[in-house]
N, C-alpha and C. Protein backbone atom coordinates (compact mmCIF):
# COMPACT_ATOMS: atom_id res chain seq x y z
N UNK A 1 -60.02 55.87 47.36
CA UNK A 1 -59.42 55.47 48.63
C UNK A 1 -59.85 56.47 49.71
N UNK A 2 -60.09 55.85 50.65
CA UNK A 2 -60.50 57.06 52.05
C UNK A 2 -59.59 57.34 52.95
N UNK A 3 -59.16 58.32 53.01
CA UNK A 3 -57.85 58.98 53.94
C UNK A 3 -58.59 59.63 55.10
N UNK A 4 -58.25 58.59 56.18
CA UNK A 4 -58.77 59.18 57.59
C UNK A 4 -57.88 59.47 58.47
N UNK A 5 -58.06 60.41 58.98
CA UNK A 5 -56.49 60.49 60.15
C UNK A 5 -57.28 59.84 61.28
N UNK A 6 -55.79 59.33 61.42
CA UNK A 6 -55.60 58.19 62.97
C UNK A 6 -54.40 58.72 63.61
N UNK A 7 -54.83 58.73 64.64
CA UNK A 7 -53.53 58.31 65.53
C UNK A 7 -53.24 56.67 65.89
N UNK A 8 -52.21 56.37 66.18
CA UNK A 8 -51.48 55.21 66.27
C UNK A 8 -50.45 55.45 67.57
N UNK A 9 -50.94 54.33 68.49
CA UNK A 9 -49.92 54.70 70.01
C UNK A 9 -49.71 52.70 70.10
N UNK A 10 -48.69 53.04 70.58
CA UNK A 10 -47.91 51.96 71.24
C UNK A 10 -47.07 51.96 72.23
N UNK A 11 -46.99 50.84 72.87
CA UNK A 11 -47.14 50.84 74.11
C UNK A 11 -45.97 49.77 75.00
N UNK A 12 -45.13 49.57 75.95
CA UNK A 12 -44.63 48.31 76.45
C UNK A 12 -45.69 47.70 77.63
N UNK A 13 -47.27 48.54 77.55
CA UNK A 13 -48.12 47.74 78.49
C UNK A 13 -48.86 47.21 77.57
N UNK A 14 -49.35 46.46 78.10
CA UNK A 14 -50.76 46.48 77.60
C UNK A 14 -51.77 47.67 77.57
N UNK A 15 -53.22 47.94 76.19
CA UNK A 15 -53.86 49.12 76.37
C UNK A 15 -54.63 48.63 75.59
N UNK A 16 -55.94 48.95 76.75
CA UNK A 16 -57.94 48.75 76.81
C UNK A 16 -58.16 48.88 74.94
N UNK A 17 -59.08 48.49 74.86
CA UNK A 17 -59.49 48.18 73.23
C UNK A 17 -61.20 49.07 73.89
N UNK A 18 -61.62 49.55 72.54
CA UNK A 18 -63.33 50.06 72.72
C UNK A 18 -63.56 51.77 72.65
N UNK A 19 -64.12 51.59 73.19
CA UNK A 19 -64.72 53.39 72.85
C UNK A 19 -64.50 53.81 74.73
N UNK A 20 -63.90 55.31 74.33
CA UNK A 20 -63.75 56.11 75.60
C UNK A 20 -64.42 57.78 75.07
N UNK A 21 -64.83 58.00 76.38
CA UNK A 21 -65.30 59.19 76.77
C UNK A 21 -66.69 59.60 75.89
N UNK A 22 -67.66 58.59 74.77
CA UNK A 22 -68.14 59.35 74.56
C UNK A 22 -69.76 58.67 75.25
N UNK A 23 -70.68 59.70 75.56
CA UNK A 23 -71.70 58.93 75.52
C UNK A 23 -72.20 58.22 75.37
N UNK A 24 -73.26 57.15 76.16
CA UNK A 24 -73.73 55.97 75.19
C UNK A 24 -74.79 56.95 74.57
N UNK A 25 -75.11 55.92 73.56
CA UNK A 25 -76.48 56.58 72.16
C UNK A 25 -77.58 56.33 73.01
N UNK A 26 -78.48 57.61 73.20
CA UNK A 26 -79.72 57.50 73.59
C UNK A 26 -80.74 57.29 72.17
N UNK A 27 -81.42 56.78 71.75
CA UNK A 27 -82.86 56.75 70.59
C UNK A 27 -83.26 57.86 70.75
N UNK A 28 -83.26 59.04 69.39
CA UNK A 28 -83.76 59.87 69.10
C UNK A 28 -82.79 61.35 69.55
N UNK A 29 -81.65 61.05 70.07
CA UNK A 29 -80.86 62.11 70.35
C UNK A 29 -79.18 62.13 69.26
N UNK A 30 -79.47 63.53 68.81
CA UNK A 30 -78.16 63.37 68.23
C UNK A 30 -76.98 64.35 68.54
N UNK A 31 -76.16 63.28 68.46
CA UNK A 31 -74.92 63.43 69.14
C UNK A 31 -73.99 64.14 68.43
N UNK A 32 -74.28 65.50 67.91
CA UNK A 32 -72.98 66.13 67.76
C UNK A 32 -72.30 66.89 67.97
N UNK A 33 -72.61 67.05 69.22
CA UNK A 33 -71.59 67.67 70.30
C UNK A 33 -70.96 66.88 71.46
N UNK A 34 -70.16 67.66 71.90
CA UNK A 34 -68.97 67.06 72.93
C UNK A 34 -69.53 66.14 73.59
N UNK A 35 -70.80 66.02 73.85
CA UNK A 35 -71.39 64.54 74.69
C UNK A 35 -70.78 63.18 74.03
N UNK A 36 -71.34 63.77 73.01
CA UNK A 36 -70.94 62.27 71.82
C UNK A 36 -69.34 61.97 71.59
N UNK A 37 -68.97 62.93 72.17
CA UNK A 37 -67.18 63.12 71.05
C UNK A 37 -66.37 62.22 71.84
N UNK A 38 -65.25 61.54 71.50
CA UNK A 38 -64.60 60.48 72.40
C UNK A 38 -63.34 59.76 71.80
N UNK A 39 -63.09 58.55 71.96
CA UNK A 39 -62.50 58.06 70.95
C UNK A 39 -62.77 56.51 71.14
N UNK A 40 -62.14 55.97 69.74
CA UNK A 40 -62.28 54.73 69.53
C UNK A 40 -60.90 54.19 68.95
N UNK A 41 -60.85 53.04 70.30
CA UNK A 41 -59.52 52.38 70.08
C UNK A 41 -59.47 51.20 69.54
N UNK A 42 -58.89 50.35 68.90
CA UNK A 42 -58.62 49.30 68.28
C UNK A 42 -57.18 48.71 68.20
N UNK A 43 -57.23 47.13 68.65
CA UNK A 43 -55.72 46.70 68.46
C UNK A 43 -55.60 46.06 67.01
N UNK A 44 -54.08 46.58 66.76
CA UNK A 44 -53.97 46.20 65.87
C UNK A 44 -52.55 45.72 65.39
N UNK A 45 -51.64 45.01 64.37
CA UNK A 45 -50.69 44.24 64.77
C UNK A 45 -49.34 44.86 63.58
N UNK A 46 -48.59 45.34 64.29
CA UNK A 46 -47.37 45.59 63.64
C UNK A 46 -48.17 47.20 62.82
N UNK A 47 -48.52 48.55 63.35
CA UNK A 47 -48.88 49.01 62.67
C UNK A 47 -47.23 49.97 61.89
N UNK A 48 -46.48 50.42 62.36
CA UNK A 48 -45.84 51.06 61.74
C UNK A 48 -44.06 51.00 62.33
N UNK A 49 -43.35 50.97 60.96
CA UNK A 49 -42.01 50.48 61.23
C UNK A 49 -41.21 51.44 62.18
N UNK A 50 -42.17 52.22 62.72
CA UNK A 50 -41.37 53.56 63.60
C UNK A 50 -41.70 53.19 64.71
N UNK A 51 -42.32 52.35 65.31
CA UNK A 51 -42.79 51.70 66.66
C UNK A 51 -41.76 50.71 66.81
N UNK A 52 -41.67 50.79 68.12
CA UNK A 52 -40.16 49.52 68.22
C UNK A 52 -41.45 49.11 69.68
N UNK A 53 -42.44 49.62 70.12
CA UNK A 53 -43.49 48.93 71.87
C UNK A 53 -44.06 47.79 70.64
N UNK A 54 -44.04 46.91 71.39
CA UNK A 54 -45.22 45.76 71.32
C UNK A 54 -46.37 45.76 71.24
N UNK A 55 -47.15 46.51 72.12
CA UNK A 55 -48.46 46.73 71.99
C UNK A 55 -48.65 47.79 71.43
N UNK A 56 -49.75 47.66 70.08
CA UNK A 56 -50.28 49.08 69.26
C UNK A 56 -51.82 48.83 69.23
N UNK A 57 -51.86 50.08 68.93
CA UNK A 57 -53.47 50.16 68.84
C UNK A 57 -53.56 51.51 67.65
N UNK A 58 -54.92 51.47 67.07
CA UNK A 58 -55.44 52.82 66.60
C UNK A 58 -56.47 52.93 67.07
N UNK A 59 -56.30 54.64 66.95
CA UNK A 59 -57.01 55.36 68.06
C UNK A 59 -58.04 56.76 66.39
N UNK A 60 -59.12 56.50 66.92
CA UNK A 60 -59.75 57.29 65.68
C UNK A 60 -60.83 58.07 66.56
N UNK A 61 -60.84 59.74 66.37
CA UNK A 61 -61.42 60.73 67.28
C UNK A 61 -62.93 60.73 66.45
N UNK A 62 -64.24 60.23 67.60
CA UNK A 62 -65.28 60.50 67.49
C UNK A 62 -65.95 61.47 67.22
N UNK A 63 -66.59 61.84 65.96
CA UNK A 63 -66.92 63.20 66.14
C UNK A 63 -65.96 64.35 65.86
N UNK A 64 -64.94 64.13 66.69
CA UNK A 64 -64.04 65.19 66.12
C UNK A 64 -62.80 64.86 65.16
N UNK A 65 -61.60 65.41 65.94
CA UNK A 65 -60.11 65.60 65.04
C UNK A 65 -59.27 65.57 65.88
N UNK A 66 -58.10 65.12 66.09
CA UNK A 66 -56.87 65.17 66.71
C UNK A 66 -56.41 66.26 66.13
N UNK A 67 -55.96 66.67 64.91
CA UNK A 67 -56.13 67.94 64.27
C UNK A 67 -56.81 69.03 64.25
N UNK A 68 -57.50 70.11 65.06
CA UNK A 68 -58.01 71.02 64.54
C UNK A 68 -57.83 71.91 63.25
N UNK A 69 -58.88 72.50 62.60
CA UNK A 69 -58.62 73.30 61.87
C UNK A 69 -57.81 74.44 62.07
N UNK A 70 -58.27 75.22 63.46
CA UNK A 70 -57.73 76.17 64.12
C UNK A 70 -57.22 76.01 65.48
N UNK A 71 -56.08 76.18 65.79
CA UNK A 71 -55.33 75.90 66.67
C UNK A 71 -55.41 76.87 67.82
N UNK A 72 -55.66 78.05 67.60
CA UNK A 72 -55.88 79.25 68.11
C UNK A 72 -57.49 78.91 69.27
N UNK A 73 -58.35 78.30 68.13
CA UNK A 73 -59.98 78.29 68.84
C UNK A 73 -60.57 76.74 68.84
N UNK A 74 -60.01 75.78 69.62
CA UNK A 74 -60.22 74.33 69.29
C UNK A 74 -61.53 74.12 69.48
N UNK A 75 -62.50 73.90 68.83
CA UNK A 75 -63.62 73.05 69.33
C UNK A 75 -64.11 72.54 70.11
N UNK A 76 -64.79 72.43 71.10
CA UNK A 76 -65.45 71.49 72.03
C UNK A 76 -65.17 70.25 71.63
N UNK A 77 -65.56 70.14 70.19
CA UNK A 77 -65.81 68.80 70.14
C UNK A 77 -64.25 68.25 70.17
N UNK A 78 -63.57 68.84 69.36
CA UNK A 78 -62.28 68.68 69.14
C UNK A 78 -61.21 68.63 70.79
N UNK A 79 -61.96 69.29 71.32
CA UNK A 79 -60.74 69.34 72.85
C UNK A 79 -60.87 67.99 73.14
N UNK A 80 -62.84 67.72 73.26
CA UNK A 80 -63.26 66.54 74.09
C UNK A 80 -62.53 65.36 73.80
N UNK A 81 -62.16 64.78 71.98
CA UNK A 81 -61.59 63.75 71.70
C UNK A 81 -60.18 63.69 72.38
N UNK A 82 -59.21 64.89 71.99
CA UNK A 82 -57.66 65.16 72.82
C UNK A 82 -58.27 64.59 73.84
N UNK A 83 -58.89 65.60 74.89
CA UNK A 83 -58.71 65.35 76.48
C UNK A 83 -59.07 64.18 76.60
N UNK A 84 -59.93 63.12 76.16
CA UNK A 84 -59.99 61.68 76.06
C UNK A 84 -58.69 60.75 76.06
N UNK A 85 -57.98 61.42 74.88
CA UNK A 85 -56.98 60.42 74.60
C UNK A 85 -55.81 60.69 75.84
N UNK A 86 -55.85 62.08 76.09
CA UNK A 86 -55.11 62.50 77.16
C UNK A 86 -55.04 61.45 78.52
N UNK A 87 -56.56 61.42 78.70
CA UNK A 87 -57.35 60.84 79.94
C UNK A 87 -56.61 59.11 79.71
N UNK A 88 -56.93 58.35 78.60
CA UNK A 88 -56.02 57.44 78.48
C UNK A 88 -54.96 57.32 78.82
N UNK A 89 -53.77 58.10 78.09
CA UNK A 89 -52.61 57.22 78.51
C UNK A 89 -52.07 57.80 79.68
N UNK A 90 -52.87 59.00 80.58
CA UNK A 90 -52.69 59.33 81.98
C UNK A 90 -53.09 57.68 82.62
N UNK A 91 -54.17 57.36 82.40
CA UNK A 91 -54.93 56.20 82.95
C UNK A 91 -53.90 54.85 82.91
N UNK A 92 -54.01 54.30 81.87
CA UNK A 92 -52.98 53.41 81.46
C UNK A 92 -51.68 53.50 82.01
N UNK A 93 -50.89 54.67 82.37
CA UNK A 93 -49.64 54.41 83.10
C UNK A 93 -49.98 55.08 84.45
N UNK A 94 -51.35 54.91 85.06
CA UNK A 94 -51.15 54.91 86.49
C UNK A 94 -51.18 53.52 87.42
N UNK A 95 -51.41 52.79 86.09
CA UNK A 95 -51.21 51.58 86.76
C UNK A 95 -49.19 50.90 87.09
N UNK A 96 -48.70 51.60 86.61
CA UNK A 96 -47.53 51.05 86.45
C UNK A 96 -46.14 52.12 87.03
N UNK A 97 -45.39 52.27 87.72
CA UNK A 97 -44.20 52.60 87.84
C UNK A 97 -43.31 53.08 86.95
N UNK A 98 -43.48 52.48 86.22
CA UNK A 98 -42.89 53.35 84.37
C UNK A 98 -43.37 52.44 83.10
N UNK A 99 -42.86 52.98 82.05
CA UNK A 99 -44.22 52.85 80.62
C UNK A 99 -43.66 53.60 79.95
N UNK A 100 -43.68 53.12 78.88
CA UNK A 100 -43.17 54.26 77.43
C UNK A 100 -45.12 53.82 76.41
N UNK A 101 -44.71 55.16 75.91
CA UNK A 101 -45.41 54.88 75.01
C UNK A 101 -45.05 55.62 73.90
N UNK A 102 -45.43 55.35 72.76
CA UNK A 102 -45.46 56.26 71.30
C UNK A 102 -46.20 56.29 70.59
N UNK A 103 -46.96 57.83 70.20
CA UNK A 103 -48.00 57.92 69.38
C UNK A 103 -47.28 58.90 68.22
N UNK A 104 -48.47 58.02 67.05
CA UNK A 104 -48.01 58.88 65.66
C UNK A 104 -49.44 59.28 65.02
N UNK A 105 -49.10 60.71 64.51
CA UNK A 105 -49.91 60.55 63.62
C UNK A 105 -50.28 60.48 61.94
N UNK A 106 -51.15 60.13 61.45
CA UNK A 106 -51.19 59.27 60.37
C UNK A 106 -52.09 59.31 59.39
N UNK A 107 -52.50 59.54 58.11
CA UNK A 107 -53.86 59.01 57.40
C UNK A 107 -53.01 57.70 57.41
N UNK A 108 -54.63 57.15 57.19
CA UNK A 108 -54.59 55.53 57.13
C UNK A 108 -54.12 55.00 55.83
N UNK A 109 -52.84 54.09 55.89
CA UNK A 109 -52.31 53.60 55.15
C UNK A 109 -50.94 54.25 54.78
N UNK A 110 -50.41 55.28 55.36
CA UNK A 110 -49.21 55.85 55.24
C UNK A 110 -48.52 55.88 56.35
N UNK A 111 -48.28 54.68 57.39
CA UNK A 111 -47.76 54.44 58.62
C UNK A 111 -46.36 54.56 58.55
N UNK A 112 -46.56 54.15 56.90
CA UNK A 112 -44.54 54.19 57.24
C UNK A 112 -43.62 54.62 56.45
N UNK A 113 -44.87 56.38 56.18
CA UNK A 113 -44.12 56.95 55.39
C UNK A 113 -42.90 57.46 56.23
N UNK A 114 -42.09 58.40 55.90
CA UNK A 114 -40.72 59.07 56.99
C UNK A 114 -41.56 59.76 57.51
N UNK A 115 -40.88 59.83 59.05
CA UNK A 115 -41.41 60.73 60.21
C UNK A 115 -40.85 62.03 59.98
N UNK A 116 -41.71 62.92 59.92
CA UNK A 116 -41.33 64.18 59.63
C UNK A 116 -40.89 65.22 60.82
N UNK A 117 -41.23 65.05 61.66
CA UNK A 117 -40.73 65.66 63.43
C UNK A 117 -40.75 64.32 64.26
N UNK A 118 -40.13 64.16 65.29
CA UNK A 118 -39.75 63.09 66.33
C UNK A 118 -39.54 64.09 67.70
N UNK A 119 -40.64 63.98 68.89
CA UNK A 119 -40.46 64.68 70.07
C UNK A 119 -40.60 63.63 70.78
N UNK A 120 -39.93 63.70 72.22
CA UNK A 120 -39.90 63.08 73.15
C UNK A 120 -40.10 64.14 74.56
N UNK A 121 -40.95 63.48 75.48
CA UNK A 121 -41.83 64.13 76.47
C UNK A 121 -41.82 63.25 77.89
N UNK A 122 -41.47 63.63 78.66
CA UNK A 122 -41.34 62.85 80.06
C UNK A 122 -43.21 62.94 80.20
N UNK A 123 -43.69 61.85 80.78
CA UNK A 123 -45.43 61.67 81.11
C UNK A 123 -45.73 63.14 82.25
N UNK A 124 -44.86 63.01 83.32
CA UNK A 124 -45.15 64.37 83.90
C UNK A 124 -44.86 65.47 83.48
N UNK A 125 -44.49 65.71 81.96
CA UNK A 125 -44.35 67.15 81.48
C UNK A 125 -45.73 67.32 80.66
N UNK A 126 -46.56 66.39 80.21
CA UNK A 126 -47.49 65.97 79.79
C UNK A 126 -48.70 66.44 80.65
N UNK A 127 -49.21 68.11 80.22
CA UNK A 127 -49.63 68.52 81.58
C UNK A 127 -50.82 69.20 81.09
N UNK A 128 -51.37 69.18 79.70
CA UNK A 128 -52.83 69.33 78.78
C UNK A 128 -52.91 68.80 77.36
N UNK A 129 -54.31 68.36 77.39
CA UNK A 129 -54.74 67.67 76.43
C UNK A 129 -54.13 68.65 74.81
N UNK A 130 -54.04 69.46 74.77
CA UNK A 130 -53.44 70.32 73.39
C UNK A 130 -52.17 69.85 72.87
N UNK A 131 -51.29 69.35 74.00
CA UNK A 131 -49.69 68.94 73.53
C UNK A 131 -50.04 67.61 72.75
N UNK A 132 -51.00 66.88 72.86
CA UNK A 132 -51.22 65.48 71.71
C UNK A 132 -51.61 66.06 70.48
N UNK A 133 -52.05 67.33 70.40
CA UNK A 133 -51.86 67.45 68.83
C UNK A 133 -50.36 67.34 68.35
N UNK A 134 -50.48 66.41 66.91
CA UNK A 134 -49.32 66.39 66.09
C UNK A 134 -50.00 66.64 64.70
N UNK A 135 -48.96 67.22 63.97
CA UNK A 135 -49.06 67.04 62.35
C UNK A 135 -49.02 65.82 61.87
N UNK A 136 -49.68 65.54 60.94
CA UNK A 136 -49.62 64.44 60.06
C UNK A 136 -47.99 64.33 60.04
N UNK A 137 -47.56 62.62 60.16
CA UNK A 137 -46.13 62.04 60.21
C UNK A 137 -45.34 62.29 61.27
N UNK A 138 -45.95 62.74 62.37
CA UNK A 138 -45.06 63.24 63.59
C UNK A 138 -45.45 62.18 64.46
N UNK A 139 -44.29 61.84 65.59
CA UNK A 139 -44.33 61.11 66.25
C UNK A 139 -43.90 61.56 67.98
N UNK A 140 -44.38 61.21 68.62
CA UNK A 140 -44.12 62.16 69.92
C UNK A 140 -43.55 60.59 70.90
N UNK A 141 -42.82 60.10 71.64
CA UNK A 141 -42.52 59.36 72.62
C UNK A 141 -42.33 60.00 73.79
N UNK A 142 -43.37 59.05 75.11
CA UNK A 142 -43.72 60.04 76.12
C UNK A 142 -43.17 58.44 77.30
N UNK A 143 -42.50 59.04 78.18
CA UNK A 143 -42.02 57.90 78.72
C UNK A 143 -42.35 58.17 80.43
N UNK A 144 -42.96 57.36 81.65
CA UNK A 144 -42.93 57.26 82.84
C UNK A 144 -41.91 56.75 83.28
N UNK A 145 -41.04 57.73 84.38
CA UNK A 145 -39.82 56.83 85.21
C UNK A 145 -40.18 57.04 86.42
N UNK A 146 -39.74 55.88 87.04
CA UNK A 146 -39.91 55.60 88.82
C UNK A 146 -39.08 56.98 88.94
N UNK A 147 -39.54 57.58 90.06
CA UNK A 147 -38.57 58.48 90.14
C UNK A 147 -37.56 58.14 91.62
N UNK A 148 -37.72 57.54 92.05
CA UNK A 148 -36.39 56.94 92.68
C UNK A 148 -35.37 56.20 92.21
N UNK A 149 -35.94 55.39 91.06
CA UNK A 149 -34.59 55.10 90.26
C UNK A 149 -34.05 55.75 88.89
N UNK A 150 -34.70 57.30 88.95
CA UNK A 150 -33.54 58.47 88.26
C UNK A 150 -33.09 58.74 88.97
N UNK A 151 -33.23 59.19 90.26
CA UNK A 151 -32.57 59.81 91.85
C UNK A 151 -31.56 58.97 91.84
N UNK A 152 -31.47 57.74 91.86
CA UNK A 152 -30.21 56.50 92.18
C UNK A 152 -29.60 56.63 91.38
N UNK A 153 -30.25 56.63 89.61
CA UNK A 153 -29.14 56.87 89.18
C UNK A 153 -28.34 58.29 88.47
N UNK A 154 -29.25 59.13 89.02
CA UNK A 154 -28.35 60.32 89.00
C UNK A 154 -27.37 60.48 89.84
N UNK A 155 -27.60 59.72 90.74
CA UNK A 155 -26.32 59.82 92.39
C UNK A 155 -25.79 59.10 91.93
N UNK A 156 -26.03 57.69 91.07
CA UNK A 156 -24.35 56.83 90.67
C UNK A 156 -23.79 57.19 89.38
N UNK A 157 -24.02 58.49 88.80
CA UNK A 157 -23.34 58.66 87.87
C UNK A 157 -22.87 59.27 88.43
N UNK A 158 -23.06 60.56 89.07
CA UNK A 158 -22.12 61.53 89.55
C UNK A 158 -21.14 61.23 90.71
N UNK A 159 -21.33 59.81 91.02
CA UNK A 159 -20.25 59.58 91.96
C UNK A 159 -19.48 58.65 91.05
N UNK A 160 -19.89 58.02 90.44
CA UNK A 160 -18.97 57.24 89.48
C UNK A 160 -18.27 57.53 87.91
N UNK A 161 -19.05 58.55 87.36
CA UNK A 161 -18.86 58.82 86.13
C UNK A 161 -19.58 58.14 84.75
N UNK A 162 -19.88 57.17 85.46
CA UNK A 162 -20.30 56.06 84.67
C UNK A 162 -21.82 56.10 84.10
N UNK A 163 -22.20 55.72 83.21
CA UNK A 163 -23.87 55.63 82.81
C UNK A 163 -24.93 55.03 83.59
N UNK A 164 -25.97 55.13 83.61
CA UNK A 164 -27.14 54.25 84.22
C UNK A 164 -26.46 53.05 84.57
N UNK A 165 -27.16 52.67 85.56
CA UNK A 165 -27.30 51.39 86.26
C UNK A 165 -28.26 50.78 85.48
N UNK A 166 -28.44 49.28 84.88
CA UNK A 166 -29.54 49.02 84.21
C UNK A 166 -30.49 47.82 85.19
């Protein structure tokens, strides 16, 4: 059996299918450095029982690792795939006012084993490509809010007592 780590993100938007950030293939040049490094996304349906977004995809790092070996000295090649995926779901929720998303990571075929850490991350705290590293079984949920309607409803709780306005 072949155990590849993936990441796995989902989404309440919709999200682009294909290859990002890496070079196209020139004939006779090889690509194994950060030119080449990128990622490759794919939709795919119902990947794991820890996703409650609609839209999923897997996401598999070109060339490199979502994982480094060393955490301390990341790779070129290894940043380039992160800062890719980074570059995504910056991209993907600038189209929109707010957006959740959730990424896990995974070897393939153990989507639904137990999540072993669960973090949650506002999109603007989301401020370098290094914080998308996760350990195998970790799951990070990173969410965009209008920020005028936390402002509203931070002012109608504290004048009312009461929870969100929905």
């Amino acid at each position: 059996m072949n155990l590849t780590e993936y990441y796995y993100l989902a989404s309440d938007k919709q999200l682009p299918i294909g290859s990002f950030g890496s070079s196209s293939y020139i004939r006779g040049m090889d690509w194994k450095d950060e030119y080449g490094a990128g990622i490759f996304v794919e939709k795919e349906e119902s990947v794991s029982k820890h996703f409650s977004l609609p839209y999923q995809v897997s996401i598999r790092a070109e060339l490199g690792s979502f994982q480094p070996d060393d955490y301390s000295n990341i790779s070129t090649v290894d940043y380039k795939c992160l800062e890719t995926l980074f570059n995504y779901i910056h991209n993907v929720a600038s189209a929109y006012k707010e957006c959740q998303f959730q990424l896990l990571s995974s070897i393939n075929s153990k989507e639904n084993e137990p999540v072993k850490n669960h973090k949650k991350i506002l999109l603007k705290q989301l401020k370098s490509p290094t914080q998308l590293i996760l350990e195998n079984q970790e799951l990070l949920d990173i969410k965009k809010q209008n920020t005028f309607q936390r402002k509203r409803n931070t002012y109608y709780q504290k004048k009312t007592g009461l929870d969100f306005i929905q």
